[in-house]
Protein backbone atom coordinates (compact mmCIF):
# COMPACT_ATOMS: atom_id res chain seq x y z
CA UNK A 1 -59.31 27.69 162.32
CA UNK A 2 -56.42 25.24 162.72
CA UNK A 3 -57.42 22.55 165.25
CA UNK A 4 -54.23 20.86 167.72
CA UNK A 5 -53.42 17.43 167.33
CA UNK A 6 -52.23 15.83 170.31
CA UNK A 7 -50.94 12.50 171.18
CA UNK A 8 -52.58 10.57 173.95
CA UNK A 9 -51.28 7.60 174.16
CA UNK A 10 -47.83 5.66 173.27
CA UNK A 11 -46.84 2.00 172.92
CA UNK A 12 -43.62 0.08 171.77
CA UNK A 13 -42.12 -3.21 171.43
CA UNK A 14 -38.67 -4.36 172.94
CA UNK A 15 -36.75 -4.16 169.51
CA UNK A 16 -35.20 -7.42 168.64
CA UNK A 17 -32.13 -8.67 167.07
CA UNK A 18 -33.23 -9.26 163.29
CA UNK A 19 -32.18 -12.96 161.64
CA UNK A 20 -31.08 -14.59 165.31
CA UNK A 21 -33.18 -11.99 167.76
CA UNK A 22 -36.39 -13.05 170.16
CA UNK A 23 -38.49 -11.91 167.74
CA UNK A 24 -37.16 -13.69 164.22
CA UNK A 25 -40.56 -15.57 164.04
CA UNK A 26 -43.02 -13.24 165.02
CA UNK A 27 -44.98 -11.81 162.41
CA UNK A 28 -44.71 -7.91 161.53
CA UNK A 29 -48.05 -7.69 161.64
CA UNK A 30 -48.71 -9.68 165.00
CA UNK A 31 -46.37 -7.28 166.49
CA UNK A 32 -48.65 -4.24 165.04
CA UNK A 33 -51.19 -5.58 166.17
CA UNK A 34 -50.44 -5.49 170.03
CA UNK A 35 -49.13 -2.06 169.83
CA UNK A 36 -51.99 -1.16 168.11
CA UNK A 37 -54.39 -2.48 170.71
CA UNK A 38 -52.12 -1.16 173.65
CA UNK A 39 -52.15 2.52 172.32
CA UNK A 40 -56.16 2.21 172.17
CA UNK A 41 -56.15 0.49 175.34
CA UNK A 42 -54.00 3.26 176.71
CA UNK A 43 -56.42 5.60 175.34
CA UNK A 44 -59.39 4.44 177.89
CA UNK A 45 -62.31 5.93 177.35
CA UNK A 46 -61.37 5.77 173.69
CA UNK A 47 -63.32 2.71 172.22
CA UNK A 48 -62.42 0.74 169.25
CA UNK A 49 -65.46 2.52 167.31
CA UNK A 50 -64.17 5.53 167.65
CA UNK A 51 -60.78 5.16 165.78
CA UNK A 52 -61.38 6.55 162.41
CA UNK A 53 -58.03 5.67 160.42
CA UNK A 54 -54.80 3.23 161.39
CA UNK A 55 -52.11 4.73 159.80
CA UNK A 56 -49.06 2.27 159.97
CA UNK A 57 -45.22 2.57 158.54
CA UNK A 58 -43.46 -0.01 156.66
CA UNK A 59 -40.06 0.37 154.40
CA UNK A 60 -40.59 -2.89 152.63
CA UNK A 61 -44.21 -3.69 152.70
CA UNK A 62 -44.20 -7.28 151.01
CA UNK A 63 -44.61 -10.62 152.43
CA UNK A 64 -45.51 -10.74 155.93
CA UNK A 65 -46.20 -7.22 155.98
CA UNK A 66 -47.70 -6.75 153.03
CA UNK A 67 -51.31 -6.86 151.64
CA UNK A 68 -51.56 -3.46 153.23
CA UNK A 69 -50.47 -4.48 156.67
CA UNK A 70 -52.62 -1.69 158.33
CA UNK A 71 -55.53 -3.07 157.63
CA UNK A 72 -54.17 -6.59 158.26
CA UNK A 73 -53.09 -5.67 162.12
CA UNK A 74 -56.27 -3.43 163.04
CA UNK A 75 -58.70 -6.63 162.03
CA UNK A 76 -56.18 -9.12 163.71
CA UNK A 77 -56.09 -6.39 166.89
CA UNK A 78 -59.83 -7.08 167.45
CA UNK A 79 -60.65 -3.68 165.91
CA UNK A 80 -63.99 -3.92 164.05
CA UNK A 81 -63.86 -3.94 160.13
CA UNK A 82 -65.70 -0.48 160.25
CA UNK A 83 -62.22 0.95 161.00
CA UNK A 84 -59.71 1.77 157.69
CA UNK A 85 -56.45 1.41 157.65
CA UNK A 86 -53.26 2.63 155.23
CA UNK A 87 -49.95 1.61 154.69
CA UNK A 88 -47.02 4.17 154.14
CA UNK A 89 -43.71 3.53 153.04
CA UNK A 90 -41.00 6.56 153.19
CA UNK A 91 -37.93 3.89 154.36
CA UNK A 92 -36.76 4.67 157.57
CA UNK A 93 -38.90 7.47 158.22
CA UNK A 94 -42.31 6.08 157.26
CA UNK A 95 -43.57 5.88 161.29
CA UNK A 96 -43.01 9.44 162.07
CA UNK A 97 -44.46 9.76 158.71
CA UNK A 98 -47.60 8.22 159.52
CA UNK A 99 -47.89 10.52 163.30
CA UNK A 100 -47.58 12.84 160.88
CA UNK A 101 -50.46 12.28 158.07
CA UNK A 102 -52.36 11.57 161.36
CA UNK A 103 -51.53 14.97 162.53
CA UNK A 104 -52.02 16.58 159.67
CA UNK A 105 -55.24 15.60 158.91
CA UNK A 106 -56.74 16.24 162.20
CA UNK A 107 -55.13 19.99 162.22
CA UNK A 108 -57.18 20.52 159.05
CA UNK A 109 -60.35 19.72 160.26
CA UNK A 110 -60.66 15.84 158.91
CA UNK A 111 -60.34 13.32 161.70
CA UNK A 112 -60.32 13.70 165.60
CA UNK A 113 -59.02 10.60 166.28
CA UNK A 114 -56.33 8.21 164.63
CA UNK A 115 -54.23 5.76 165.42
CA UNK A 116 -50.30 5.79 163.55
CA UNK A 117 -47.03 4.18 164.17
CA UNK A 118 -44.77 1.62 162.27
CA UNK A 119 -43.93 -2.12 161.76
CA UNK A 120 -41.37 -3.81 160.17
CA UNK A 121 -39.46 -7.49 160.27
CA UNK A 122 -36.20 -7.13 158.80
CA UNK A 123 -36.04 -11.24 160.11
CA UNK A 124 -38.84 -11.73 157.52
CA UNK A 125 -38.57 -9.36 154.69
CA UNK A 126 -34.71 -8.48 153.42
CA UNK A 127 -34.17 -5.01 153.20
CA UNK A 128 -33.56 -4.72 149.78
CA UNK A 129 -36.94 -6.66 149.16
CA UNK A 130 -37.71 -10.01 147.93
CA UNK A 131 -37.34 -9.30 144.29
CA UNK A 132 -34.87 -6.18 143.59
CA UNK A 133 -35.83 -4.88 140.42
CA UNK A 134 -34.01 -1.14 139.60
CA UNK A 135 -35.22 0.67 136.96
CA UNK A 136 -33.10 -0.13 133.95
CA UNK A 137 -31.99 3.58 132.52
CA UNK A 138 -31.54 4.58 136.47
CA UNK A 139 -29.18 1.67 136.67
CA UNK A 140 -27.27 2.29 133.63
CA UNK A 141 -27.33 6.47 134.12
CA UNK A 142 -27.47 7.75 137.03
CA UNK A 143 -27.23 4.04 139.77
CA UNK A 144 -26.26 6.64 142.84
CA UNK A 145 -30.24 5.93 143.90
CA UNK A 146 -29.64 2.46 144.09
CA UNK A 147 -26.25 3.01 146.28
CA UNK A 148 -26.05 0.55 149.53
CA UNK A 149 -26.88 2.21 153.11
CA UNK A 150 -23.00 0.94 154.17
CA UNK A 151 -21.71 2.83 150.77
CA UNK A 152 -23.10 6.13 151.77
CA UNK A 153 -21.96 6.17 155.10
CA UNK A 154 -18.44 5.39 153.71
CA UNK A 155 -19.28 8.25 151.21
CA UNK A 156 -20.40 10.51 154.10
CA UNK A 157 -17.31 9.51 156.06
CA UNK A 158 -14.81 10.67 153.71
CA UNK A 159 -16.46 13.63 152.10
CA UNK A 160 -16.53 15.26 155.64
CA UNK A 161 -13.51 13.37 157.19
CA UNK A 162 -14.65 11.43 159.71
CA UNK A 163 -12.17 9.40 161.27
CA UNK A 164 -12.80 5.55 162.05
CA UNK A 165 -12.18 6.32 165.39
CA UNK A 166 -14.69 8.61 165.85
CA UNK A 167 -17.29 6.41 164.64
CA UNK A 168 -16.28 3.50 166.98
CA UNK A 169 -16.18 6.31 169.91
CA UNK A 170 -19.63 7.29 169.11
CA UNK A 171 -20.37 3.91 168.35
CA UNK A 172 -19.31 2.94 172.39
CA UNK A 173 -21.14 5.91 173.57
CA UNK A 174 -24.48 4.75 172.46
CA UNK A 175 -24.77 1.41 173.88
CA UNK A 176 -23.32 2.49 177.24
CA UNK A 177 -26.14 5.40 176.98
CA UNK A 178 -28.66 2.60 176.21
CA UNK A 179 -27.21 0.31 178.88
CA UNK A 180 -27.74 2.76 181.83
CA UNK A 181 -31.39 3.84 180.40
CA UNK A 182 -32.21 -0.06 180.18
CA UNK A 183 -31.08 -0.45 183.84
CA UNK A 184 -32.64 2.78 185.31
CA UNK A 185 -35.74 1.36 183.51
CA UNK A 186 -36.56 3.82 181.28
CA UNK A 187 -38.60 2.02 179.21
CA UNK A 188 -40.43 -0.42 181.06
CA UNK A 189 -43.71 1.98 180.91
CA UNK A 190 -43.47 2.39 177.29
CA UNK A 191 -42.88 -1.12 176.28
CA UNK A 192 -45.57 -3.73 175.57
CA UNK A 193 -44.63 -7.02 176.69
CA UNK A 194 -45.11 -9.82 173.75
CA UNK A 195 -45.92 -13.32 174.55
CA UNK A 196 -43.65 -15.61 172.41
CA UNK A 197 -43.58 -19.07 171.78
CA UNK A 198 -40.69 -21.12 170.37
CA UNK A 199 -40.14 -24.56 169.10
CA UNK A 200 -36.80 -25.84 171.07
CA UNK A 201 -34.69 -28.72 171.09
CA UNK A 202 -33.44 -30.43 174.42
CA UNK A 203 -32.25 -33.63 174.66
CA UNK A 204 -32.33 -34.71 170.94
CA UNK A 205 -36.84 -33.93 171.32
CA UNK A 206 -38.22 -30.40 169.87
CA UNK A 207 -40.40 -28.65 172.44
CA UNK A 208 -42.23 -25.40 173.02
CA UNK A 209 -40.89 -22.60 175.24
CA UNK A 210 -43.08 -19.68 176.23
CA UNK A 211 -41.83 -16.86 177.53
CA UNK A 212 -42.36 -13.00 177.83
CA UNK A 213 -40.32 -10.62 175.81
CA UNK A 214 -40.06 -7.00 177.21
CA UNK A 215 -36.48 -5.81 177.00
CA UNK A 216 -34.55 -4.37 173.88
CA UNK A 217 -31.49 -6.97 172.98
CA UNK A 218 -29.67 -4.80 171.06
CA UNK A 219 -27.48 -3.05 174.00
CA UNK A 220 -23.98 -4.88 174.20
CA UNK A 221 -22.89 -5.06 177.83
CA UNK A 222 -19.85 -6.57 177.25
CA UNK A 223 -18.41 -3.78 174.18
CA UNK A 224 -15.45 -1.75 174.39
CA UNK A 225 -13.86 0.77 172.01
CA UNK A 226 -11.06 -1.83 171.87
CA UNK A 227 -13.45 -4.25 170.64
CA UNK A 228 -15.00 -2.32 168.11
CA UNK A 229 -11.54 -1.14 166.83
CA UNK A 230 -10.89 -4.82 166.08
CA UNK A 231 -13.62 -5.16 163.96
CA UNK A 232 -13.64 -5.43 159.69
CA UNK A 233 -14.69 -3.04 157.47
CA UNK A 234 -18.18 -4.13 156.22
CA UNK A 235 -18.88 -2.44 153.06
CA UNK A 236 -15.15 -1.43 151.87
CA UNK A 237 -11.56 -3.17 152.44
CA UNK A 238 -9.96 0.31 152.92
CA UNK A 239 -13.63 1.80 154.63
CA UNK A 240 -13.85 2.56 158.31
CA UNK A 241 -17.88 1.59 158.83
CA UNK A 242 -17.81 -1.56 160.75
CA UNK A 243 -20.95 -3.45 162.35
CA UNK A 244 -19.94 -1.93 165.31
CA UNK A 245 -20.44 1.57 164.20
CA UNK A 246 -23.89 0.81 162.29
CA UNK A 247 -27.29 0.68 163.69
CA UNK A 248 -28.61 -2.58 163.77
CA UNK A 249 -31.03 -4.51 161.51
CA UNK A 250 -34.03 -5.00 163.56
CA UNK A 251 -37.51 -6.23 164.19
CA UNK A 252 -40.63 -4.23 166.07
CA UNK A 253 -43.83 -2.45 166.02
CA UNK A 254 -44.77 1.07 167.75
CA UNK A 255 -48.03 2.79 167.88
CA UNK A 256 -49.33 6.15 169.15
CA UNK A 257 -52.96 7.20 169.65
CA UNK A 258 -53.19 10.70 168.00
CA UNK A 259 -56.60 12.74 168.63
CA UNK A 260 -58.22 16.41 168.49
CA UNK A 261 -57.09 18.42 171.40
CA UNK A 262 -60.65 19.47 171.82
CA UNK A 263 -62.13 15.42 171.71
CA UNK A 264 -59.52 14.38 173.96
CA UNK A 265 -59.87 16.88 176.61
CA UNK A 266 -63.75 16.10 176.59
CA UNK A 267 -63.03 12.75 177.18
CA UNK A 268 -61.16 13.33 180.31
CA UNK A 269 -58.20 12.40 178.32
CA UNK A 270 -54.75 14.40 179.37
CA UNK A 271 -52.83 14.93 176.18
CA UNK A 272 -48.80 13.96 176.57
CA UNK A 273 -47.46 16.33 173.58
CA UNK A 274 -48.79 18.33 171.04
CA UNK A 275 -47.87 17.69 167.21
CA UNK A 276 -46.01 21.06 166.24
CA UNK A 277 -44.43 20.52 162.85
CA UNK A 278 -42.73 17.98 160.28
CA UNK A 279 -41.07 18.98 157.43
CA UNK A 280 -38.60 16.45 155.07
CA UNK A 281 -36.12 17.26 152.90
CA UNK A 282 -33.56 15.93 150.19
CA UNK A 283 -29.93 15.45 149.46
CA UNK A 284 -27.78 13.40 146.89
CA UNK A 285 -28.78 9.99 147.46
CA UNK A 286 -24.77 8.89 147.38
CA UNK A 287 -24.62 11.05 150.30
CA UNK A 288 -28.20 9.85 152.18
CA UNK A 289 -27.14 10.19 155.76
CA UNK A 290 -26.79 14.28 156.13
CA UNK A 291 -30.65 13.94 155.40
CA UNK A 292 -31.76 15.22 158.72
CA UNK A 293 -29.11 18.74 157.23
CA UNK A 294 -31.89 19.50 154.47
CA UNK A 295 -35.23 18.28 157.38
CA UNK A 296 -34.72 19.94 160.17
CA UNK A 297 -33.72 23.77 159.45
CA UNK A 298 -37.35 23.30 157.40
CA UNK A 299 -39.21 21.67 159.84
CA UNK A 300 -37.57 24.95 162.26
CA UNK A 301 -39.05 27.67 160.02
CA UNK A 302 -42.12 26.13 159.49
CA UNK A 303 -42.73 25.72 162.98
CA UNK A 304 -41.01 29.36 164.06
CA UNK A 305 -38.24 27.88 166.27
CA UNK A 306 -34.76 27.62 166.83
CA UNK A 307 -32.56 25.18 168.12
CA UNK A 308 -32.41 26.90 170.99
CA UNK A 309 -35.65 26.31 172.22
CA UNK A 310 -34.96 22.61 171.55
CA UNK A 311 -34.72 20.85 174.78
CA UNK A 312 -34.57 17.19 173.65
CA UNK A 313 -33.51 15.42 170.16
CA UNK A 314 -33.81 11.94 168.74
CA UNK A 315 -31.53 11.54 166.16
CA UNK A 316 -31.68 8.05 164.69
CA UNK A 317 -28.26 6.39 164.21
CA UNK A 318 -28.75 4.53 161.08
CA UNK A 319 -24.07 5.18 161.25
CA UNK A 320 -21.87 6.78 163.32
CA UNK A 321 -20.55 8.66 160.60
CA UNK A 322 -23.41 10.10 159.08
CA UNK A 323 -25.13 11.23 162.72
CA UNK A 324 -21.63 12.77 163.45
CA UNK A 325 -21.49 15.11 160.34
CA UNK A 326 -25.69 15.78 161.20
CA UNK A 327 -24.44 16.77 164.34
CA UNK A 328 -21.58 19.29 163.07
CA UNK A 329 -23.30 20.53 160.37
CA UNK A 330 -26.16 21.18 162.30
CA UNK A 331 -24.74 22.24 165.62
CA UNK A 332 -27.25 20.21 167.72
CA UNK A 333 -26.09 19.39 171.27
CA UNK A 334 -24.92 16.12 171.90
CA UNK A 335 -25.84 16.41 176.13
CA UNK A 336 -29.31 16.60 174.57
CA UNK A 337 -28.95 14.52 171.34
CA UNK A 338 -29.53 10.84 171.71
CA UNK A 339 -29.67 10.99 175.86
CA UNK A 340 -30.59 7.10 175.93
CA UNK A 341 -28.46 5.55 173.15
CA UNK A 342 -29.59 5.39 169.37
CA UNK A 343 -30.16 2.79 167.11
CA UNK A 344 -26.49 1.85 166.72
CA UNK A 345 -27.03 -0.05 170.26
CA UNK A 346 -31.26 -0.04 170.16
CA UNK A 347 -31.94 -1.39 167.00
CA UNK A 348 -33.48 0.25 163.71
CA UNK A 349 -36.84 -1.33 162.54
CA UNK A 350 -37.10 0.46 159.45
CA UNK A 351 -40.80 1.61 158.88
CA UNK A 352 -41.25 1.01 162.94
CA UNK A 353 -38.18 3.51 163.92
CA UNK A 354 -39.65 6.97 163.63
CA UNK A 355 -42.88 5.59 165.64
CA UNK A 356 -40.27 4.23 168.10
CA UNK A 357 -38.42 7.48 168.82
CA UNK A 358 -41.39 9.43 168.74
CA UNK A 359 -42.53 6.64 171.97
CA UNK A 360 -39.34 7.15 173.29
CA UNK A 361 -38.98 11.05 172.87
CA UNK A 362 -42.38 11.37 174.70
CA UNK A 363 -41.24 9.30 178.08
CA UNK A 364 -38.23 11.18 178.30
CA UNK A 365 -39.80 14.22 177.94
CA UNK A 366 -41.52 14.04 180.62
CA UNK A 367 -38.93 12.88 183.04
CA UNK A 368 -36.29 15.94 181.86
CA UNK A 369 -39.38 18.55 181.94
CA UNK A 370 -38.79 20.24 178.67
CA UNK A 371 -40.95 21.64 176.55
CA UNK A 372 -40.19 20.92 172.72
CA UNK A 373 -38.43 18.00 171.48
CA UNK A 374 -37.51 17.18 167.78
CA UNK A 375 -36.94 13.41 166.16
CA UNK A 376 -35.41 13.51 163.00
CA UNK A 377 -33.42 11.15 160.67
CA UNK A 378 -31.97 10.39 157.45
CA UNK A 379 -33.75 8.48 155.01
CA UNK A 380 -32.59 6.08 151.96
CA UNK A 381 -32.66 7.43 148.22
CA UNK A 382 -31.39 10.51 150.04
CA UNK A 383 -34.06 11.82 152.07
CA UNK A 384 -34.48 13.39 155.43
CA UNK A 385 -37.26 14.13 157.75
CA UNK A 386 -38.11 16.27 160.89
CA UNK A 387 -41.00 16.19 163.47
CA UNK A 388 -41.59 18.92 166.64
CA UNK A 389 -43.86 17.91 169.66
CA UNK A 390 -45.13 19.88 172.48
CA UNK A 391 -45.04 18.74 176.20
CA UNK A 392 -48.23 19.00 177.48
CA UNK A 393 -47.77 17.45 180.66
């Protein structure tokens, strides 16, 4: 009999600014391992014994979050060395990936209670790794693999004719989505505040500041679509993807706490959503943004739902022209479909993202009541993938 996997618990970082951000020193896995501690704290009764696997995300899993970074953040979370842990990299999906291993594997009878999310420090590591090193008859016969993020969301943009005006439109639209959920305090519940520590100078002498870090920095206050109209072409002279219509590169860590239904419950626990479904799929890797197009009509069947009965959607924005055409092609509603901004004003943390929207999709499903709620994204190399949770609550 197929056992319910649940999530109990939920805990994010304020996403920084990679390269100049709040966070451009902090260590990927320092950051995993508060949120790692806060979803077990969270999870009270739950005691640090009793987590059988950490299961954490990472797109570039090297440097400061290599070495198998899991294992690195559960021991430096005060976790005892009894506990495993495994590192996952599918890109940008890799921390609803991990929610869903976690999920998986309890459904089927092999764990009752894991902890999965994502980290990633796109200050630290460079997203196409320290060392690129393509494969040498990919490169030379068939290089579309190997295509830049900002090429295929020009490709996206003028295979299905997205206009540069539409991106920055879309573009605007997220951050003043983001800006009135950062100022209605959406996420101040969900966030785990990080103490930081930088080296200064004033007055010619270095000193140390400390402060607390709790709010996302990506939201631009001051943008207009005048602004962003004004801005250059970053991947192509003739292109129409601009900074301003990208997500951002980003640094964080997010963490859930996912469990038996069964354990939980005995535990006094109150699960927050149930773990439905995940499915992923593929598309040309030139064309890597309509990802989500080939995820979530899978992810749908498996699960025996429609759209319709889709109350809530997380849709990350790694471009405005590739969640456009997702939209379109997929017919999802946009008064549902990214209700709080998307990562063009919030950030994207690679390997951290899908954990993020999956913290974020669980808040807000509880303040709009609904009952089913899907995160998706695209994925690079030309992937998509799809999760479905439950409200509970």
């Amino acid at each position: 009999m197929t056992k319910e996997a649940v999530i109990v618990s939920a805990a994010r970082t304020a996403v920084g600014r990679a390269k100049r951000g709040t966070l451009v020193d902090v260590r990927p896995d320092e950051m995993a391992a508060v949120v790692i501690k806060a979803a077990l704290d969270r999870a009270a009764p739950v005691k640090a014994e009793d987590v059988e696997d950490v299961i954490m995300g990472c797109a570039f899993p090297e440097g400061e979050q290599g070495m198998n970074v899991a294992r690195v953040a559960l021991l430096r979370a005060g976790l005892p060395y009894t506990v495993p842990g495994m590192t996952v990299n599918r890109f940008c999906s890799s921390g609803l990936q991990t929610i869903a291993i976690a999920a998986q594997q309890i459904m089927a009878g092999f764990g009752t209670c894991i902890i999965a999310g994502g980290t990633e420090s796109m200050s630290m590591v460079p997203m196409t790794s320290n060392k690129f090193a393509p494969n040498p008859w990919l490169a030379e016969n068939y290089p579309e693999p190997y295509c830049s993020m900002g090429q295929t969301a020009e490709n996206v943009a003028r295979k299905y004719g997205i206009s540069r005006e539409e991106q920055d439109e879309f573009g605007y639209r997220s951050h003043m989505r983001a800006i009135a959920a950062q100022d209605a305090g959406k996420w101040v519940d969900e966030i785990v505040p990080l103490e930081i520590e930088q080296v200064v100078m004033e007055n010619g002498k270095s000193t140390t500041r400390a402060f607390v870090f709790d709010a996302d920095e990506g939201p631009r206050r001051g943008t207009t679509v005048e602004a962003m109209a004004k801005l250059r072409p970053a991947f192509s002279p003739t292109g129409t993807v601009t900074a301003g219509n990208s997500s951002q590169m980003s640094d964080g860590a997010a963490a859930v706490m996912v469990m038996e239904r069964g354990k939980a419950e005995s535990l006094g626990l109150k699960p927050l959503v149930r773990f439905v479904g995940y499915a992923v799929g593929a598309v040309p890797p030139e064309l890597m943004g309509i990802g989500p197009t080939a995820a979530v009509p899978r992810v749908l069947e498996l699960t025996g739902l429609s759209l319709d009965d889709i109350g809530l959607i997380e849709l990350n924005e790694a471009f405005a022209s590739q969640s456009l055409v997702v939209i379109r092609e997929l017919g999802l509603d946009e008064e549902i479909t990214n209700v709080n901004g998307g990562a063009i004003a919030l950030g994207h943390p690679l390997g951290c993202t899908g954990a993020k929207l999956t913290v974020q999709m669980i808040n807000e499903m509880k303040r709009r009541d609904v009952r089913f709620g899907l995160v998706t994204m695209c994925i690079g190399g030309g992937m998509g993938a799809a999760g479905i949770l439950e409200n509970l609550v």
